[in-house]
PDB file of N, CA and C in Angstrom:
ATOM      1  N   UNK A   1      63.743 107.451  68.405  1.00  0.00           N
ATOM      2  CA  UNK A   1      64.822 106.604  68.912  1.00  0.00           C
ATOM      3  C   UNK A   1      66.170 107.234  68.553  1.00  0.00           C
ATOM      4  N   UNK A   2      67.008 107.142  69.369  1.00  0.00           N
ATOM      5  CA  UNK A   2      68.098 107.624  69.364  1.00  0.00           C
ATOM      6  C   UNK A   2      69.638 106.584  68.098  1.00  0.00           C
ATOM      7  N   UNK A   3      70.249 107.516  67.270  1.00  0.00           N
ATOM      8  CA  UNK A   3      70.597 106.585  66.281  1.00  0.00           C
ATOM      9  C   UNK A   3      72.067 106.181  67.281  1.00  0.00           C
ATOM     10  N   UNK A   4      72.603 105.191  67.180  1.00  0.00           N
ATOM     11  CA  UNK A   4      73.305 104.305  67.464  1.00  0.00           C
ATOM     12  C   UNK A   4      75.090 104.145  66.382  1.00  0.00           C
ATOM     13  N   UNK A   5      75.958 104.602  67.244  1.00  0.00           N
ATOM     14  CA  UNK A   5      77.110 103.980  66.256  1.00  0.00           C
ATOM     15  C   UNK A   5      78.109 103.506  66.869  1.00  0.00           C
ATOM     16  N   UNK A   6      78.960 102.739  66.550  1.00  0.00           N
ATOM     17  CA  UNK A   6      79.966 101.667  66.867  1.00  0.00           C
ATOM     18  C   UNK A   6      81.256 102.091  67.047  1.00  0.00           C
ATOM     19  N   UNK A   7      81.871 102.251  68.041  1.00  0.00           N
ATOM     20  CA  UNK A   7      83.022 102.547  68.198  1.00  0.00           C
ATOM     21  C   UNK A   7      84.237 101.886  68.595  1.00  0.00           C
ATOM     22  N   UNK A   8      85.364 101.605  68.595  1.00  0.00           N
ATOM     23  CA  UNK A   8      86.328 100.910  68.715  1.00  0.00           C
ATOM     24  C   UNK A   8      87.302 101.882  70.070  1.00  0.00           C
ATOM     25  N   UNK A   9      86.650 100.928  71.026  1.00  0.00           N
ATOM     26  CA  UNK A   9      87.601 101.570  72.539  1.00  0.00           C
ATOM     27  C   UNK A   9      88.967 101.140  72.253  1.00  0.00           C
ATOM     28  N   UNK A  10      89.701 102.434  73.111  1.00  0.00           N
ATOM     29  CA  UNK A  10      91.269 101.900  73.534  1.00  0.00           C
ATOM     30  C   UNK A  10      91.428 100.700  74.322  1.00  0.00           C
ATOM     31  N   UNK A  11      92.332 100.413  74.361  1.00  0.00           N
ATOM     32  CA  UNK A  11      92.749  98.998  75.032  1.00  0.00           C
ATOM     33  C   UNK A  11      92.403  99.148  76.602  1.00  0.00           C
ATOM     34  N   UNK A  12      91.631  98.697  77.048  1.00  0.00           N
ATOM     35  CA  UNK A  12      92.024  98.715  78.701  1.00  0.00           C
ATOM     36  C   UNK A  12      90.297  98.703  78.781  1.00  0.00           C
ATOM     37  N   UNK A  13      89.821  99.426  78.406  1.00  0.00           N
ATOM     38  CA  UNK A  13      88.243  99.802  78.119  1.00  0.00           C
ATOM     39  C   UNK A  13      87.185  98.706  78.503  1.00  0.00           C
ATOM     40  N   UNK A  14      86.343  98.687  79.625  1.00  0.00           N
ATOM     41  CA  UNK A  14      85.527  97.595  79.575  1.00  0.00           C
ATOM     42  C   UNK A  14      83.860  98.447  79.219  1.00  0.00           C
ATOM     43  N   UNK A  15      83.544  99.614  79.916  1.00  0.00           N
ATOM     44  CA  UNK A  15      82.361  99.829  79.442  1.00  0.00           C
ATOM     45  C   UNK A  15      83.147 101.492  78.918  1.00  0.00           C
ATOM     46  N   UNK A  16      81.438 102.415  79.168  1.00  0.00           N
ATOM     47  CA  UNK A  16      82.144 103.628  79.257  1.00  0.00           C
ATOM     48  C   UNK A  16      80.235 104.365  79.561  1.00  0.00           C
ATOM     49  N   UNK A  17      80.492 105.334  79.998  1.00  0.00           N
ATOM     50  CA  UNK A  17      79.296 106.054  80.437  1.00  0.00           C
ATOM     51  C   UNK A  17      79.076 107.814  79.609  1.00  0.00           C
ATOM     52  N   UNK A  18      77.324 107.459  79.301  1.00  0.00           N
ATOM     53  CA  UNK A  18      77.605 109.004  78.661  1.00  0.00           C
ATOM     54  C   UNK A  18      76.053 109.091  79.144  1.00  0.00           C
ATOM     55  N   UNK A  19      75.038 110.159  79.467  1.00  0.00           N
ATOM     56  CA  UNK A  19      74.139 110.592  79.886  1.00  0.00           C
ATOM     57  C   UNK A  19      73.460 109.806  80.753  1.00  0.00           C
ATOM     58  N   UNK A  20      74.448 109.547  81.687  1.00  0.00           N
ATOM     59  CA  UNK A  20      73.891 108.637  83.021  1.00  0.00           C
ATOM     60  C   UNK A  20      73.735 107.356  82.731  1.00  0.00           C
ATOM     61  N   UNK A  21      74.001 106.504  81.429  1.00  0.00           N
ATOM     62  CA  UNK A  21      74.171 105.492  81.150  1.00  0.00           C
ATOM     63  C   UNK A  21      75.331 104.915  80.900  1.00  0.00           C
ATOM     64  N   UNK A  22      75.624 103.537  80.765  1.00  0.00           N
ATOM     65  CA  UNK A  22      76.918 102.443  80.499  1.00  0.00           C
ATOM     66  C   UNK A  22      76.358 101.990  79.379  1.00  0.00           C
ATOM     67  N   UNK A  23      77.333 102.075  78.858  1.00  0.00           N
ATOM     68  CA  UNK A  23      77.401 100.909  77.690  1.00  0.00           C
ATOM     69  C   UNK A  23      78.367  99.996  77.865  1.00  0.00           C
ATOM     70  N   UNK A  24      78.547  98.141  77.936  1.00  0.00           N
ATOM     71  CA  UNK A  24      79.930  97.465  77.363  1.00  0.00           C
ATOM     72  C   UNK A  24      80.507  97.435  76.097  1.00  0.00           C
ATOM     73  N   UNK A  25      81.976  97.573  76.719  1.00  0.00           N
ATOM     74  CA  UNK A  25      82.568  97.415  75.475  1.00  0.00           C
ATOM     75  C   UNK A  25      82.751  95.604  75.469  1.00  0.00           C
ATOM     76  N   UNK A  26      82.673  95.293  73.710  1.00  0.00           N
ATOM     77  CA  UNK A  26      82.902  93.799  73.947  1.00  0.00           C
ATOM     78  C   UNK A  26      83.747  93.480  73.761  1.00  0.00           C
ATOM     79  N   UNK A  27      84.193  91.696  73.486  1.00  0.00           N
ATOM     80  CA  UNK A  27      85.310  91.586  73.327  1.00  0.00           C
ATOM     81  C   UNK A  27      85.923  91.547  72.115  1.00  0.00           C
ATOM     82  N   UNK A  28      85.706  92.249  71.383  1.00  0.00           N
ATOM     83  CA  UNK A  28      86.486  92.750  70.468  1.00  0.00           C
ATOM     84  C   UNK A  28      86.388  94.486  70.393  1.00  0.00           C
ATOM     85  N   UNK A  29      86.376  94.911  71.736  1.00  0.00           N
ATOM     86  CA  UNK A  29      86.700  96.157  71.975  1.00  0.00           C
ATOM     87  C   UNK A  29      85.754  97.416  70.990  1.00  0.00           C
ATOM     88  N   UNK A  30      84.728  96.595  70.639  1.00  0.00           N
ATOM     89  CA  UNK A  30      83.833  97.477  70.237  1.00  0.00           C
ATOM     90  C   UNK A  30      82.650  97.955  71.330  1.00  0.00           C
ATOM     91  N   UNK A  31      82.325  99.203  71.180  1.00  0.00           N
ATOM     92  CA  UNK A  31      81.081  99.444  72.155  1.00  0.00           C
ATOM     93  C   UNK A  31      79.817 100.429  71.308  1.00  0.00           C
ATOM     94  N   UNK A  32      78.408 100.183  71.156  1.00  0.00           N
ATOM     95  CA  UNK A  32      77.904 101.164  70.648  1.00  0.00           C
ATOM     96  C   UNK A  32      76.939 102.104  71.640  1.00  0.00           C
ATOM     97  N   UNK A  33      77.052 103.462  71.312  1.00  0.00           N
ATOM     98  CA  UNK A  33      76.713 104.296  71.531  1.00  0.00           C
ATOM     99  C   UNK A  33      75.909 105.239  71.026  1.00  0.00           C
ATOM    100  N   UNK A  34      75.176 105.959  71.680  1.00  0.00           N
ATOM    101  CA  UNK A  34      74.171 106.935  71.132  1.00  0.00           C
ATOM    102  C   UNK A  34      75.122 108.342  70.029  1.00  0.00           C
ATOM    103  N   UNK A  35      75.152 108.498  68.751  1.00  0.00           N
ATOM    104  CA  UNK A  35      75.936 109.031  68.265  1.00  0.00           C
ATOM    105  C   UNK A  35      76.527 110.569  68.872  1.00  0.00           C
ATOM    106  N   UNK A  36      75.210 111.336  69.487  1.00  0.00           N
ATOM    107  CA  UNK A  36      76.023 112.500  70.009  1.00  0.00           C
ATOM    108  C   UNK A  36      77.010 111.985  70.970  1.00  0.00           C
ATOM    109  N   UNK A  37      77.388 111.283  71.490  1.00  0.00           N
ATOM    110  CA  UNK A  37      78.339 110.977  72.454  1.00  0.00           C
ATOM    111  C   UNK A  37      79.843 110.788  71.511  1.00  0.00           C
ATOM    112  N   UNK A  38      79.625 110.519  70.455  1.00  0.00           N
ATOM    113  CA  UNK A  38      80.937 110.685  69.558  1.00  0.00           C
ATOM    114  C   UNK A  38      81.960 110.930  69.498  1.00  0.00           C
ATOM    115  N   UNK A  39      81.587 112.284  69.722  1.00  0.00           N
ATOM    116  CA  UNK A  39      82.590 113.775  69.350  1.00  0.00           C
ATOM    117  C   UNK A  39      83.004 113.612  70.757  1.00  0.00           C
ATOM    118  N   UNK A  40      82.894 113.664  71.836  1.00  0.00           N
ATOM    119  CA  UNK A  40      83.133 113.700  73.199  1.00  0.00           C
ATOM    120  C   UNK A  40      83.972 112.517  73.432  1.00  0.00           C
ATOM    121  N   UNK A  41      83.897 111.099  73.040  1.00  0.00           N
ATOM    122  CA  UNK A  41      84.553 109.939  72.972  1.00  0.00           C
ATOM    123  C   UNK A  41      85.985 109.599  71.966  1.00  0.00           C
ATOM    124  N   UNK A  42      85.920 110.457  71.231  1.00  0.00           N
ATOM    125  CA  UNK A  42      87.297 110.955  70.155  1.00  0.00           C
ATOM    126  C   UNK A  42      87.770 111.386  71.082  1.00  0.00           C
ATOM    127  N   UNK A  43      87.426 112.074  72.310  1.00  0.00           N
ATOM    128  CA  UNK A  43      88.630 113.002  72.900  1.00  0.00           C
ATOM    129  C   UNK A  43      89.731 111.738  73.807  1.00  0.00           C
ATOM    130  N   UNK A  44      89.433 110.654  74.280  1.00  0.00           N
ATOM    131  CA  UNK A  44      89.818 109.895  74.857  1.00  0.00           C
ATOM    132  C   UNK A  44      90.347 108.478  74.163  1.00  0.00           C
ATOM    133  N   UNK A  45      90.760 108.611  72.907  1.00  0.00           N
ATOM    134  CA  UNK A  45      90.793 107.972  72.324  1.00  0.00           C
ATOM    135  C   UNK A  45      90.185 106.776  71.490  1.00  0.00           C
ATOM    136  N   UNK A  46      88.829 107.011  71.476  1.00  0.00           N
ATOM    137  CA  UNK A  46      87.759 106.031  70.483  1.00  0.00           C
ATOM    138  C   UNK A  46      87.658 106.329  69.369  1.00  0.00           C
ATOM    139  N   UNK A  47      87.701 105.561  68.134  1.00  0.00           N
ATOM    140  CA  UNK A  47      87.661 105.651  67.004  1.00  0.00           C
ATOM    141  C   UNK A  47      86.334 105.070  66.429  1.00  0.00           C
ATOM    142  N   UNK A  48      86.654 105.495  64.869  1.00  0.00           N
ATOM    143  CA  UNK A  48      85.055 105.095  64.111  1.00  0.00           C
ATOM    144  C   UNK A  48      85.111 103.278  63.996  1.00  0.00           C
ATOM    145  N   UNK A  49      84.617 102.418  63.789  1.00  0.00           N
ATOM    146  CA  UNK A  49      84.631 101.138  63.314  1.00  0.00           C
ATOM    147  C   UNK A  49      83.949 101.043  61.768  1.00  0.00           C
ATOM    148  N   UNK A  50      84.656 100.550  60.981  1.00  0.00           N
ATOM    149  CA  UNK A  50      84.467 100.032  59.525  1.00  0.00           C
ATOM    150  C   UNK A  50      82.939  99.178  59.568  1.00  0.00           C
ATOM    151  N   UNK A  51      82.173  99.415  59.396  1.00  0.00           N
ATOM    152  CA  UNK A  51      81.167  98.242  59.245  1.00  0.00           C
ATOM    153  C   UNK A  51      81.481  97.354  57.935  1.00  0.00           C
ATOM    154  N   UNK A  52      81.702  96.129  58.079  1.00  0.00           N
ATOM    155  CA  UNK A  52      82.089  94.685  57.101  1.00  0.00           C
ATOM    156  C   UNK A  52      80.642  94.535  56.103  1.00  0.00           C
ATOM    157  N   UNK A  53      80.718  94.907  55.012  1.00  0.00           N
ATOM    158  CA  UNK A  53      79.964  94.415  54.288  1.00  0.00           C
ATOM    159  C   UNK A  53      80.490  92.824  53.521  1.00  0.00           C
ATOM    160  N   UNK A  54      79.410  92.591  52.894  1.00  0.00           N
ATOM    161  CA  UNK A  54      80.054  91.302  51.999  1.00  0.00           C
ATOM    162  C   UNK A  54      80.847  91.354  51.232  1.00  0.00           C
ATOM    163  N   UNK A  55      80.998  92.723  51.206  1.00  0.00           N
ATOM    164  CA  UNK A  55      82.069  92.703  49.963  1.00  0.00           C
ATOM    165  C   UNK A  55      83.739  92.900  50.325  1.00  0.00           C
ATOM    166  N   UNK A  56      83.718  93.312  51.892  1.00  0.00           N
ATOM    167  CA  UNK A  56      84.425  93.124  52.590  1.00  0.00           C
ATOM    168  C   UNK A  56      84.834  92.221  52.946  1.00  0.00           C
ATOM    169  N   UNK A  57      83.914  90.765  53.411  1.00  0.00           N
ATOM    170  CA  UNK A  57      84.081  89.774  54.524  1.00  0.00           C
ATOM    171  C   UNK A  57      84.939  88.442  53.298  1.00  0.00           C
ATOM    172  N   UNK A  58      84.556  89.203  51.732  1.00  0.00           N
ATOM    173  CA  UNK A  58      85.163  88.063  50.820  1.00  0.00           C
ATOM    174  C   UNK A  58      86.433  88.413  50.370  1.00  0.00           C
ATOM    175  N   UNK A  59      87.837  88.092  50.494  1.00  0.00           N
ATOM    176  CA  UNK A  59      88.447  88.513  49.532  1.00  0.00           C
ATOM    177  C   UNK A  59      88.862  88.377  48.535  1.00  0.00           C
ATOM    178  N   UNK A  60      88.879  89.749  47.613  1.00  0.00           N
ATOM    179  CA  UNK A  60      89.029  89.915  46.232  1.00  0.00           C
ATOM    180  C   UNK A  60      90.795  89.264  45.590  1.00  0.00           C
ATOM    181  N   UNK A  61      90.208  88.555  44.451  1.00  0.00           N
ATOM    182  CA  UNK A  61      91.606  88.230  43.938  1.00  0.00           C
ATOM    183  C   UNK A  61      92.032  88.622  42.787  1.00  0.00           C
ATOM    184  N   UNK A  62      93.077  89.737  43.238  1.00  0.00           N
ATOM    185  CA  UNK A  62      93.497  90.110  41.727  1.00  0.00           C
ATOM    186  C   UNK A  62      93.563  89.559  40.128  1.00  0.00           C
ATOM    187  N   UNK A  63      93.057  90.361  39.242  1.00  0.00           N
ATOM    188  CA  UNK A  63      92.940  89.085  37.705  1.00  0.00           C
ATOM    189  C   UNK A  63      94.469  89.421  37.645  1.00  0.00           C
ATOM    190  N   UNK A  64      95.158  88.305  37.208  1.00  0.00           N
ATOM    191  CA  UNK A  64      96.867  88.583  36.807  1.00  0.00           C
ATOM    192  C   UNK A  64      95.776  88.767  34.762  1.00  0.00           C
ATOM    193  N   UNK A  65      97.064  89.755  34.307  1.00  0.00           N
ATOM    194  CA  UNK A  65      96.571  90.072  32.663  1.00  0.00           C
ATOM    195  C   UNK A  65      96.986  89.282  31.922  1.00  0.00           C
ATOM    196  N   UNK A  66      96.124  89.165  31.084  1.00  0.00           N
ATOM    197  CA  UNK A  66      96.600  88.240  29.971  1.00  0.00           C
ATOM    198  C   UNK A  66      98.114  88.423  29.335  1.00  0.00           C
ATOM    199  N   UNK A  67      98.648  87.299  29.438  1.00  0.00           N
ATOM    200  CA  UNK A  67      99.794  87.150  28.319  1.00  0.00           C
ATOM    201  C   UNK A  67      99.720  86.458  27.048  1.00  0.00           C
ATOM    202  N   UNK A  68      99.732  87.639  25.953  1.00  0.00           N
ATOM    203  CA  UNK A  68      99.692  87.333  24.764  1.00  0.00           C
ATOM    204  C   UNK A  68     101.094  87.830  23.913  1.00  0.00           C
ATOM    205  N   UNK A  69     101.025  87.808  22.848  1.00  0.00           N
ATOM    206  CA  UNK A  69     101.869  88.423  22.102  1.00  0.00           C
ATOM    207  C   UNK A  69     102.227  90.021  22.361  1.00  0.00           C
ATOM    208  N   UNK A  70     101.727  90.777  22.342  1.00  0.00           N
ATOM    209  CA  UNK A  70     101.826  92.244  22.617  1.00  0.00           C
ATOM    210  C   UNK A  70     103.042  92.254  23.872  1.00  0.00           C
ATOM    211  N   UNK A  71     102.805  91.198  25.616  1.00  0.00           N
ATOM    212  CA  UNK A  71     103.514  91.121  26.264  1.00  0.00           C
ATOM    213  C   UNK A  71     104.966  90.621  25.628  1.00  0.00           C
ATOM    214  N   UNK A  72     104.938  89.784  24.865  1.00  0.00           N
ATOM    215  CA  UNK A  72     106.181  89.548  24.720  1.00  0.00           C
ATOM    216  C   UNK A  72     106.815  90.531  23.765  1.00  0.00           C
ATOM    217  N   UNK A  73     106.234  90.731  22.533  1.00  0.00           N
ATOM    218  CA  UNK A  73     106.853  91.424  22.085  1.00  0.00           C
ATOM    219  C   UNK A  73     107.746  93.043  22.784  1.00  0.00           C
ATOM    220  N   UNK A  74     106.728  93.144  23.470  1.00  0.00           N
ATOM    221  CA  UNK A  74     107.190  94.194  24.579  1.00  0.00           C
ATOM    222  C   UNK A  74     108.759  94.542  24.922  1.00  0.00           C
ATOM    223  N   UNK A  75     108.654  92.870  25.293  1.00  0.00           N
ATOM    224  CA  UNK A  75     109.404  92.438  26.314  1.00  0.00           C
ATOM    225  C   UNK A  75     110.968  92.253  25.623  1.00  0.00           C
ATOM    226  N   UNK A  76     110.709  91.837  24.342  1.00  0.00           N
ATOM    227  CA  UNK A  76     111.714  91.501  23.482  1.00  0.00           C
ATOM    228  C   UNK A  76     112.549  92.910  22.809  1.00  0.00           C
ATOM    229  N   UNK A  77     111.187  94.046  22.825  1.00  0.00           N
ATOM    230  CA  UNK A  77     112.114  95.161  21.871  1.00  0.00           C
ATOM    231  C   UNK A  77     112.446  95.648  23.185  1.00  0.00           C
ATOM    232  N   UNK A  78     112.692  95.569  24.345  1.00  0.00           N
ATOM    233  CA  UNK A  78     113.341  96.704  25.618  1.00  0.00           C
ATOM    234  C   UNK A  78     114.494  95.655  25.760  1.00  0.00           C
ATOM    235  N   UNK A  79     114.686  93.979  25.870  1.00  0.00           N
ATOM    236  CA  UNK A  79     115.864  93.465  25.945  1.00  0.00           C
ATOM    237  C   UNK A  79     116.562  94.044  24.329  1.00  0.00           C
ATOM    238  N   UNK A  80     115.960  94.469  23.397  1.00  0.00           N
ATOM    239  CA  UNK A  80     116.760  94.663  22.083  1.00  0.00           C
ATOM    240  C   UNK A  80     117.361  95.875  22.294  1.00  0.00           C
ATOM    241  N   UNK A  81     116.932  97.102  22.864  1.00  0.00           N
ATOM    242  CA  UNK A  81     117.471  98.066  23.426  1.00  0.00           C
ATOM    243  C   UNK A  81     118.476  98.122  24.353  1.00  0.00           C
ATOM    244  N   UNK A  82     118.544  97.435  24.846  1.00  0.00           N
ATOM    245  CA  UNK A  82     119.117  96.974  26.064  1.00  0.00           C
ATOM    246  C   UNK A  82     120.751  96.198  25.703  1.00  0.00           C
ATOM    247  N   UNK A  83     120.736  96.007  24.014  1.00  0.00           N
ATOM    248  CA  UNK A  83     121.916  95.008  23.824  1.00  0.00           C
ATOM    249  C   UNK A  83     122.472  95.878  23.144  1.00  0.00           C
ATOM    250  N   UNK A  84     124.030  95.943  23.625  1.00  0.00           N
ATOM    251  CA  UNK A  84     125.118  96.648  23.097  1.00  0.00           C
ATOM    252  C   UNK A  84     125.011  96.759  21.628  1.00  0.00           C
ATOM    253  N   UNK A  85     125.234  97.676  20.077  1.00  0.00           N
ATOM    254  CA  UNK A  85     124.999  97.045  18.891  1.00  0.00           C
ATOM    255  C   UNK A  85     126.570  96.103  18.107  1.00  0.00           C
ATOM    256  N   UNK A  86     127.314  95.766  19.203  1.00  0.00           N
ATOM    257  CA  UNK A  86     128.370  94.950  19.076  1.00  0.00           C
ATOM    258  C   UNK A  86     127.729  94.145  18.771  1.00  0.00           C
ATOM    259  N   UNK A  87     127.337  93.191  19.717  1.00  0.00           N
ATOM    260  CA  UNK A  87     126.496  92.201  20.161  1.00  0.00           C
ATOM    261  C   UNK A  87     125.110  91.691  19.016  1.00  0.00           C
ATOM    262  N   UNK A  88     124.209  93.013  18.476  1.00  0.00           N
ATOM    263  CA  UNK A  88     123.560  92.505  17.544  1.00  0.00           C
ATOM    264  C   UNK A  88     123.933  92.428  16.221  1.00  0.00           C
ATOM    265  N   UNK A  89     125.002  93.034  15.735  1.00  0.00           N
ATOM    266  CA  UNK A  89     125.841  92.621  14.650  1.00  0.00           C
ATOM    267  C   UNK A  89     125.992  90.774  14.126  1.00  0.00           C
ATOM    268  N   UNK A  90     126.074  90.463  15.338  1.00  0.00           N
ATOM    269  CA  UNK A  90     126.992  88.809  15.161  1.00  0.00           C
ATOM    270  C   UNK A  90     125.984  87.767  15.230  1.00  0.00           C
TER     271      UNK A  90
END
């Protein structure tokens, strides 16, 4: 059997033909095809399609980092740097 991959037609695209066969494109402008036809279908503008895994279809939510002491202190000696030594005199 011939392996099969998914391509993402240009806009306008309803099927497309490669060794005496059609394939549709659907409506989300995907069409699959017998893979040697590929390289020949790049020339006209078709691209690869992402296949969506689950790990895709969920999205990830950044951990914000802990704020502990270390953050502040941080935070406190760069404003201490930061102050004229007029200013920390008084």
């Amino acid at each position: 059997m011939t392996e099969m991959v998914k391509l993402q037609a240009p806009e306008g695209f309803t099927d497309v033909s490669f060794g005496n066969q059609s394939y549709e494109v659907d409506e989300n402008g995907i069409v699959e095809v017998p893979a040697e036809s590929a390289q020949y279908l790049y020339q006209f503008g078709f691209g690869n399609v992402v296949e969506e895994t689950a790990e895709t279809e969920q999205p990830v939510e950044a951990e914000e980092p802990e704020k502990g002491k270390r953050g502040r202190k941080k935070a406190d000696a760069e404003q201490e740097e930061q102050t004229p030594d007029s200013e920390k005199a008084e």
